[in-house]
C-alpha atoms as a PDB file:
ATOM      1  CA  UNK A   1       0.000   0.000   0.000  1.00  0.00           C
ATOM      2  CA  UNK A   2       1.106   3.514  -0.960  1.00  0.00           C
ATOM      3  CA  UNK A   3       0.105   6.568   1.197  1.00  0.00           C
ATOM      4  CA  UNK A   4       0.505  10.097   0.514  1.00  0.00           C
ATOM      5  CA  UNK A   5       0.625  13.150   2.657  1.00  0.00           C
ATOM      6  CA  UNK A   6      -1.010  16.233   1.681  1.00  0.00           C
ATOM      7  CA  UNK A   7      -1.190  19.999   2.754  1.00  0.00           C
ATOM      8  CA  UNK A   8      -1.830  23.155   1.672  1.00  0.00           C
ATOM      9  CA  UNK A   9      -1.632  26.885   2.002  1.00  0.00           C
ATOM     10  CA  UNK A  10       1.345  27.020   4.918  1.00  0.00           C
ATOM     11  CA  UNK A  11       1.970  30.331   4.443  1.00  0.00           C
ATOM     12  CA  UNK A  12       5.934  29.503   5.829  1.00  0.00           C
ATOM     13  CA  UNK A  13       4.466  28.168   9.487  1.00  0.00           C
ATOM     14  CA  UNK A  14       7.668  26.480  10.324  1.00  0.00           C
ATOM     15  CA  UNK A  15       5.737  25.203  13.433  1.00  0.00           C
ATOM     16  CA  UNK A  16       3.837  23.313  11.004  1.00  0.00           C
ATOM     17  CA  UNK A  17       6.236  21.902   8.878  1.00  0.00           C
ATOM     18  CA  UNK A  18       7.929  20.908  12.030  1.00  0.00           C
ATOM     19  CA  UNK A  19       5.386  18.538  13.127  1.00  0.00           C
ATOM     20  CA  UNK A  20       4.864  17.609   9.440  1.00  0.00           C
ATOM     21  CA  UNK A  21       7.917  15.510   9.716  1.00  0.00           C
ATOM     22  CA  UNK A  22       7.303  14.187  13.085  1.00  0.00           C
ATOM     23  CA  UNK A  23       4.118  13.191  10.961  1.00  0.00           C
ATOM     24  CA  UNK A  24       5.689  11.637   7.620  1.00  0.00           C
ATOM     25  CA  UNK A  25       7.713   9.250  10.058  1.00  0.00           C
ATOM     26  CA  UNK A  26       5.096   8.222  12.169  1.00  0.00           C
ATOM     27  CA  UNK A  27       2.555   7.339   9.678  1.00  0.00           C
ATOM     28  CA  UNK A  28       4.800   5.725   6.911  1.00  0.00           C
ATOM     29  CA  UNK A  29       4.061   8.080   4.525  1.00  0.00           C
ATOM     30  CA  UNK A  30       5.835   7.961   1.029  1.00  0.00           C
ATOM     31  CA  UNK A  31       4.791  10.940  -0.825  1.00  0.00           C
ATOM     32  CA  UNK A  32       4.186  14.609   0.493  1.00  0.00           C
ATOM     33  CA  UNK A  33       2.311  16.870  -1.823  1.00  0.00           C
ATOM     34  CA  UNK A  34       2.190  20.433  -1.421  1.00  0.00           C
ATOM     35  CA  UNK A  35      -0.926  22.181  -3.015  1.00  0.00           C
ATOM     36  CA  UNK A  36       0.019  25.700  -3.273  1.00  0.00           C
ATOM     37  CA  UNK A  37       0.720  28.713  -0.646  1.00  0.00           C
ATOM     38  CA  UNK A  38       3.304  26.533   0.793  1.00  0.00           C
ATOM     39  CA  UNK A  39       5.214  30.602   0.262  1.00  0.00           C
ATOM     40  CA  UNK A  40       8.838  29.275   2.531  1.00  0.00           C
ATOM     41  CA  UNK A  41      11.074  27.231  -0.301  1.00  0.00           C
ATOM     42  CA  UNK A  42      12.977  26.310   3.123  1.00  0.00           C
ATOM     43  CA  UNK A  43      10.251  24.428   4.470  1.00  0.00           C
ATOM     44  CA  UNK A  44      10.509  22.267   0.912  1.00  0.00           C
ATOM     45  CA  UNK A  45      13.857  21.489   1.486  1.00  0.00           C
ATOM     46  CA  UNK A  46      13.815  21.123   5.170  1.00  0.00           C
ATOM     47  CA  UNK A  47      10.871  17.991   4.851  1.00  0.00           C
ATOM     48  CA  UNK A  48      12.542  16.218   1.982  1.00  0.00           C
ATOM     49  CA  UNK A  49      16.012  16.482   3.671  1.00  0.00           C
ATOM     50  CA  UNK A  50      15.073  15.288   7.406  1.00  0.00           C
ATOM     51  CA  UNK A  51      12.133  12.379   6.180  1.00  0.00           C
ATOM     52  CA  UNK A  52      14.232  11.607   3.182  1.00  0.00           C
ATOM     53  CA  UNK A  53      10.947  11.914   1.731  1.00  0.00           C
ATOM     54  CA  UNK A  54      10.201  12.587  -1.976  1.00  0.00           C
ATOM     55  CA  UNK A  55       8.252  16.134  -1.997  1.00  0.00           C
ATOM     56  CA  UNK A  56       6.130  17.050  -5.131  1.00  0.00           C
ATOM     57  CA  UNK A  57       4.158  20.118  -5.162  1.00  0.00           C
ATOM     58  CA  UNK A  58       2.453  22.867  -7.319  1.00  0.00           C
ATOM     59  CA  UNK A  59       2.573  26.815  -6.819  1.00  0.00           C
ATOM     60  CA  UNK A  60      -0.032  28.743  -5.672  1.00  0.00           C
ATOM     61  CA  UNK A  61      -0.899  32.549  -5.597  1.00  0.00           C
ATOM     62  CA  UNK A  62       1.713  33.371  -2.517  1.00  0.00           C
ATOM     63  CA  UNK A  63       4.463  31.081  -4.114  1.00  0.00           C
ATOM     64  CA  UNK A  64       7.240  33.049  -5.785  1.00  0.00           C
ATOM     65  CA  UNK A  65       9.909  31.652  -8.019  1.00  0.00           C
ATOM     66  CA  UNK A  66      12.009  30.645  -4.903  1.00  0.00           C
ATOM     67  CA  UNK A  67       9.562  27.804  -4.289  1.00  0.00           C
ATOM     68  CA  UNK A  68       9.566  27.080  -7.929  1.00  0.00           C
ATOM     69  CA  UNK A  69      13.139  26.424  -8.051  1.00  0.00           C
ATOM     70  CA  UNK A  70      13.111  24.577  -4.377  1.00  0.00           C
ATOM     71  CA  UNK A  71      10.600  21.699  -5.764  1.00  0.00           C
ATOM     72  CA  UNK A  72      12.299  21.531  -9.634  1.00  0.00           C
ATOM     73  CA  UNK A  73      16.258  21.312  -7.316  1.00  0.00           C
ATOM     74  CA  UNK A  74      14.391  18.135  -5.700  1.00  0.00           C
ATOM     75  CA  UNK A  75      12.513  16.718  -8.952  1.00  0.00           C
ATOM     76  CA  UNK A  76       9.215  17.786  -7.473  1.00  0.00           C
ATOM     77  CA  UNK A  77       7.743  20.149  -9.625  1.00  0.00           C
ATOM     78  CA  UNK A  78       4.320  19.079 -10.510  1.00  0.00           C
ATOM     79  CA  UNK A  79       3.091  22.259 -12.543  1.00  0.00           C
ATOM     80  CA  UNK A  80       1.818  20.851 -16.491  1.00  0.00           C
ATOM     81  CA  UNK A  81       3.580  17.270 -15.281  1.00  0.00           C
ATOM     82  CA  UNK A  82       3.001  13.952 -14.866  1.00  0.00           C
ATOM     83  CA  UNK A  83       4.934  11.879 -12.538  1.00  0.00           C
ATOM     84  CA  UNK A  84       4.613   8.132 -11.332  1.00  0.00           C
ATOM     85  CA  UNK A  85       5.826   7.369  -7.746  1.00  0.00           C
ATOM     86  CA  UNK A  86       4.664   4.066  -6.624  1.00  0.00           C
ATOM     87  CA  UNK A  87       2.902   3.108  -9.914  1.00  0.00           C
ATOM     88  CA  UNK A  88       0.412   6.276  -9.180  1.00  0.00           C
ATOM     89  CA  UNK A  89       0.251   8.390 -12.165  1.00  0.00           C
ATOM     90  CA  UNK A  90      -0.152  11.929 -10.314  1.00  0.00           C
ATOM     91  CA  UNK A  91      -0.632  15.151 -12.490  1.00  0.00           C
ATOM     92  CA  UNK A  92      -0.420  19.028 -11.462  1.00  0.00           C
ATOM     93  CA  UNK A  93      -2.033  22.489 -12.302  1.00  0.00           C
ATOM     94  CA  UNK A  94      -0.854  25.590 -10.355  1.00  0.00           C
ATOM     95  CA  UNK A  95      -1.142  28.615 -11.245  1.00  0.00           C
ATOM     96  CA  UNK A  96      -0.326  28.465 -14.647  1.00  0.00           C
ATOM     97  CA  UNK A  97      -3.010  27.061 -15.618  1.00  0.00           C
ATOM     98  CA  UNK A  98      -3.165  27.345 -19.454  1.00  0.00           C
ATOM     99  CA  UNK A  99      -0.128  26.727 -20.144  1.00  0.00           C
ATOM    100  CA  UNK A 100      -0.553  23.516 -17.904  1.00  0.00           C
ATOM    101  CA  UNK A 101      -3.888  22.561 -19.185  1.00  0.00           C
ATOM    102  CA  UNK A 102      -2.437  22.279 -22.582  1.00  0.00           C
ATOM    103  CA  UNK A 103       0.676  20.054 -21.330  1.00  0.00           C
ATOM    104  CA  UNK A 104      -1.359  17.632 -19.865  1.00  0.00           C
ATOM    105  CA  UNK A 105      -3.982  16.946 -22.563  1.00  0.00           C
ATOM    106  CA  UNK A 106      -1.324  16.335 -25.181  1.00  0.00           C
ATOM    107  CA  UNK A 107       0.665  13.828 -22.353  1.00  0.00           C
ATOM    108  CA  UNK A 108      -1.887  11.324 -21.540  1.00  0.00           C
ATOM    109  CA  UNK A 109      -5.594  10.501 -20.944  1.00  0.00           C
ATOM    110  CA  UNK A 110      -5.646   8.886 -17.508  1.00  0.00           C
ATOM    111  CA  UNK A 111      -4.285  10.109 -14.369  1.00  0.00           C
ATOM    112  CA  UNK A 112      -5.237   8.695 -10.812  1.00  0.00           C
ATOM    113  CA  UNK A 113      -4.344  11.734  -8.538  1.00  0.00           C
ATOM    114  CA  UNK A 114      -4.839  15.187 -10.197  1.00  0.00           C
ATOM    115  CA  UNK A 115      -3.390  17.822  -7.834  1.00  0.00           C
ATOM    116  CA  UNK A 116      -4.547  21.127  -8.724  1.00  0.00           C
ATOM    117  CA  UNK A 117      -4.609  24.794  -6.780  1.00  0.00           C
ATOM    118  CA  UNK A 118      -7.701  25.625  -8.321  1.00  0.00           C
ATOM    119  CA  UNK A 119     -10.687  23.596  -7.747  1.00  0.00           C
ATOM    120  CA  UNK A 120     -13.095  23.322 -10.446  1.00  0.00           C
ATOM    121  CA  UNK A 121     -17.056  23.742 -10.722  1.00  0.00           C
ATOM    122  CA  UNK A 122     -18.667  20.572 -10.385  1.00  0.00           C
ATOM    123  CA  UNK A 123     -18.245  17.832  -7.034  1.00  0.00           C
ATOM    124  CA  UNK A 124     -16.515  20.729  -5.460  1.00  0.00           C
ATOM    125  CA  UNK A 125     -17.389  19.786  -1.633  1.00  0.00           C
ATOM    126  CA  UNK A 126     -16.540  23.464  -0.655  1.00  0.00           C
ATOM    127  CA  UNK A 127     -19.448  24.470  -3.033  1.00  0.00           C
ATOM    128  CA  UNK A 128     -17.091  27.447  -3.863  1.00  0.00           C
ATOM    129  CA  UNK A 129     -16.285  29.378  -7.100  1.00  0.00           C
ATOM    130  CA  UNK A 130     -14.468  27.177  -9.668  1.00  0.00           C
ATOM    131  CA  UNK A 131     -12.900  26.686 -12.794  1.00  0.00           C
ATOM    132  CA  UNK A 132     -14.396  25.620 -15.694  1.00  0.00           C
ATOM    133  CA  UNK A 133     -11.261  24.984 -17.265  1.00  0.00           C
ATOM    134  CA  UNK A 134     -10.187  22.707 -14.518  1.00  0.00           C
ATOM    135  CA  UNK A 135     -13.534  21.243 -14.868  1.00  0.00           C
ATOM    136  CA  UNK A 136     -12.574  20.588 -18.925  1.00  0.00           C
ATOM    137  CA  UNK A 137      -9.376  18.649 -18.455  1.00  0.00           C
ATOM    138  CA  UNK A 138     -11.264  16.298 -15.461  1.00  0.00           C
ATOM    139  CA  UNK A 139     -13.555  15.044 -18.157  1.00  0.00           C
ATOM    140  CA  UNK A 140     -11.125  14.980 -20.594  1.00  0.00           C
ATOM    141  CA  UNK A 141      -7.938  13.083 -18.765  1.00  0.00           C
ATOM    142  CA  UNK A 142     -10.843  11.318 -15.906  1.00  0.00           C
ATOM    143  CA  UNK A 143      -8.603  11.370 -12.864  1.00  0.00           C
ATOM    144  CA  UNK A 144      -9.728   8.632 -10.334  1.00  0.00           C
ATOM    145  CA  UNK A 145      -8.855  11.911  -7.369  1.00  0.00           C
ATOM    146  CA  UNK A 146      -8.703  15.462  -7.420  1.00  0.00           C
ATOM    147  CA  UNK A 147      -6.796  17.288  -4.713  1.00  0.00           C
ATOM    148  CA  UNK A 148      -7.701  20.983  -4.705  1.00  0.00           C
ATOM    149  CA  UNK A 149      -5.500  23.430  -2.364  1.00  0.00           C
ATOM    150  CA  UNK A 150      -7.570  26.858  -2.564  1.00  0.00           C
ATOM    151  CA  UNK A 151      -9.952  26.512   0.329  1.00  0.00           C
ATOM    152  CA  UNK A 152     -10.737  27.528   3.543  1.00  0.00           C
ATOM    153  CA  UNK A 153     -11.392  25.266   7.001  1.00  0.00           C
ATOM    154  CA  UNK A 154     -10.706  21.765   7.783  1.00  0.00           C
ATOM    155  CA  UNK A 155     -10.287  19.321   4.907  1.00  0.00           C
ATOM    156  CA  UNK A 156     -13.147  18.608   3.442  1.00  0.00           C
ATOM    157  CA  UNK A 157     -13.565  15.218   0.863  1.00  0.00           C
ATOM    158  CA  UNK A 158     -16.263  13.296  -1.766  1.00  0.00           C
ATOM    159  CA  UNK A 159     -15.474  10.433  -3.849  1.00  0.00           C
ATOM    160  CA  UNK A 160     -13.695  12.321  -6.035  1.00  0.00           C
ATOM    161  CA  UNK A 161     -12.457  15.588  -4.502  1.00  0.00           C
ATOM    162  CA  UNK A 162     -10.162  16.371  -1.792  1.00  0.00           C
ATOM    163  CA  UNK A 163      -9.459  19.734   0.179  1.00  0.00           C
ATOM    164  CA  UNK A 164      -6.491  18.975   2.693  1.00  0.00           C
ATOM    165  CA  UNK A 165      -7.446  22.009   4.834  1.00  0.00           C
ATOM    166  CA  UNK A 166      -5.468  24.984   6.030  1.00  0.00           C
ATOM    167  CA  UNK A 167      -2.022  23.356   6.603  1.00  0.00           C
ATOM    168  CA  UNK A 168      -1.020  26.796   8.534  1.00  0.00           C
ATOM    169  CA  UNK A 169      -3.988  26.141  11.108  1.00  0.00           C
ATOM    170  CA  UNK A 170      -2.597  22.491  11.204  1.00  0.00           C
ATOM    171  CA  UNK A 171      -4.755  20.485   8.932  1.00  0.00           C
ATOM    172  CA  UNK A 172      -3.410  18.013   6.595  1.00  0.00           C
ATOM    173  CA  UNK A 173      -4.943  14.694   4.842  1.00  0.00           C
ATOM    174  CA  UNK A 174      -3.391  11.901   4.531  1.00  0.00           C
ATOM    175  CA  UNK A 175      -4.372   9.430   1.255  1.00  0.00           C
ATOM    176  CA  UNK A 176      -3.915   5.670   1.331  1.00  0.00           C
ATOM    177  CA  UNK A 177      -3.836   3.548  -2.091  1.00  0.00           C
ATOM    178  CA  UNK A 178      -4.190  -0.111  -2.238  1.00  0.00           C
ATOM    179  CA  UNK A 179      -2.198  -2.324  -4.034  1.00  0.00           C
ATOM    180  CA  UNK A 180      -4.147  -2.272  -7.248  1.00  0.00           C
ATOM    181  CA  UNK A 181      -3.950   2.020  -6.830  1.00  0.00           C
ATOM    182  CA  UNK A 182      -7.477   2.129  -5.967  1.00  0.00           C
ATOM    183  CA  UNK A 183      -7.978   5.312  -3.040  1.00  0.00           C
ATOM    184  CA  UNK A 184      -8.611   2.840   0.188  1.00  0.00           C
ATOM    185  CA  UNK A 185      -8.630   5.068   2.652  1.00  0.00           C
ATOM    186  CA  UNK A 186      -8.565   9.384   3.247  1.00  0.00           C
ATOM    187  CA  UNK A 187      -8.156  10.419   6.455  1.00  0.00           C
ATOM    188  CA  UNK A 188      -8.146  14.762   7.777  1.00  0.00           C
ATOM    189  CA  UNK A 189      -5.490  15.220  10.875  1.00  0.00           C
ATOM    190  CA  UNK A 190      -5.425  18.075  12.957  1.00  0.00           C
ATOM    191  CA  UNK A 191      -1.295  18.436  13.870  1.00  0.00           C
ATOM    192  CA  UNK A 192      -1.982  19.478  17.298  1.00  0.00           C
ATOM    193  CA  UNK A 193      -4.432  16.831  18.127  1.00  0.00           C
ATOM    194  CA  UNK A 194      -2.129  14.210  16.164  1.00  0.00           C
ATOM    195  CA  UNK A 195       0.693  14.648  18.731  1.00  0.00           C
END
């Protein structure tokens, strides 16, 4: 089984991304995704180092180039890409999202994890504003999971959507594939009550 850590929207809360890798250890986690806002490329650099952890992530609105260059120095940049870790095929929209719309239609037609800082219209379980454009590539490339990372509150899920929460007020999901990458298993922590 494969099981991936997700946050979003740190905002550089190195209180947070402390306990994030007390968390990656403790749970056996393989992958940490970072939807967007994560703003401090040291954080980035400071969870892959001390979990030797791969870290993938996407920009968001409050990410400057620094981040940028943190996740492309560790192979993590997710933005119009499609990488496989563990056999998952996972896919990533930031904030370019054009330019990234168009890489990933002409790269493939099925993805299980899209991870994307814009959520899009429809199944959005924040019932806020989205993107039809995100909405466009779903149907086109059908990802089994969505992972959206502009939100606000605790994380929030469907079948097919996921909102990790606020990672700077401590929330953070945690995603757990089975062997045949099927989603088994999503599960919202709260940092403080997780130690």
């Amino acid at each position: 089984m494969s099981s991936i850590l997700v946050l979003s929207r740190i905002y550089g809360n190195k209180v947070v991304s402390s306990i994030i890798k007390y968390a990656v250890k403790n749970l056996s986690v393989d992958l940490v995704i970072l939807v967007g806002d994560t703003v401090s490329p040291q954080i980035i650099y400071d969870i892959y180092k001390t979990t030797q952890t791969p870290v993938m992530g996407i920009p968001g609105i409050y990410d400057d180039v620094s981040v940028i260059k943190a996740l492309k120095e560790i192979d993590g940049f997710l933005e119009g890409q499609i990488k496989n870790i563990n056999k998952i095929k996972i896919a990533g929209i930031g904030v370019s999202i054009d330019s990234s719309i168009n890489s990933l239609v002409s790269k493939t037609s099925n993805v299980d994890l899209l991870v994307t800082y814009y959520p899009g219209r429809k199944h959005n379980p924040l019932r806020s504003n989205g993107l039809a454009k995100i909405d466009k590539l779903i149907d086109r490339i059908k990802p089994k999971t969505i992972i959206f990372g502009k939100g606000r509150g605790k994380c929030v899920f469907n079948e097919h959507y996921i909102y990790p929460g606020e990672g700077f007020k401590g929330y953070f999901t945690v995603l757990s594939f089975s062997e045949n990458l099927l989603l088994e298993k999503v599960k919202c922590y709260d940092i403080y009550s997780f130690l």
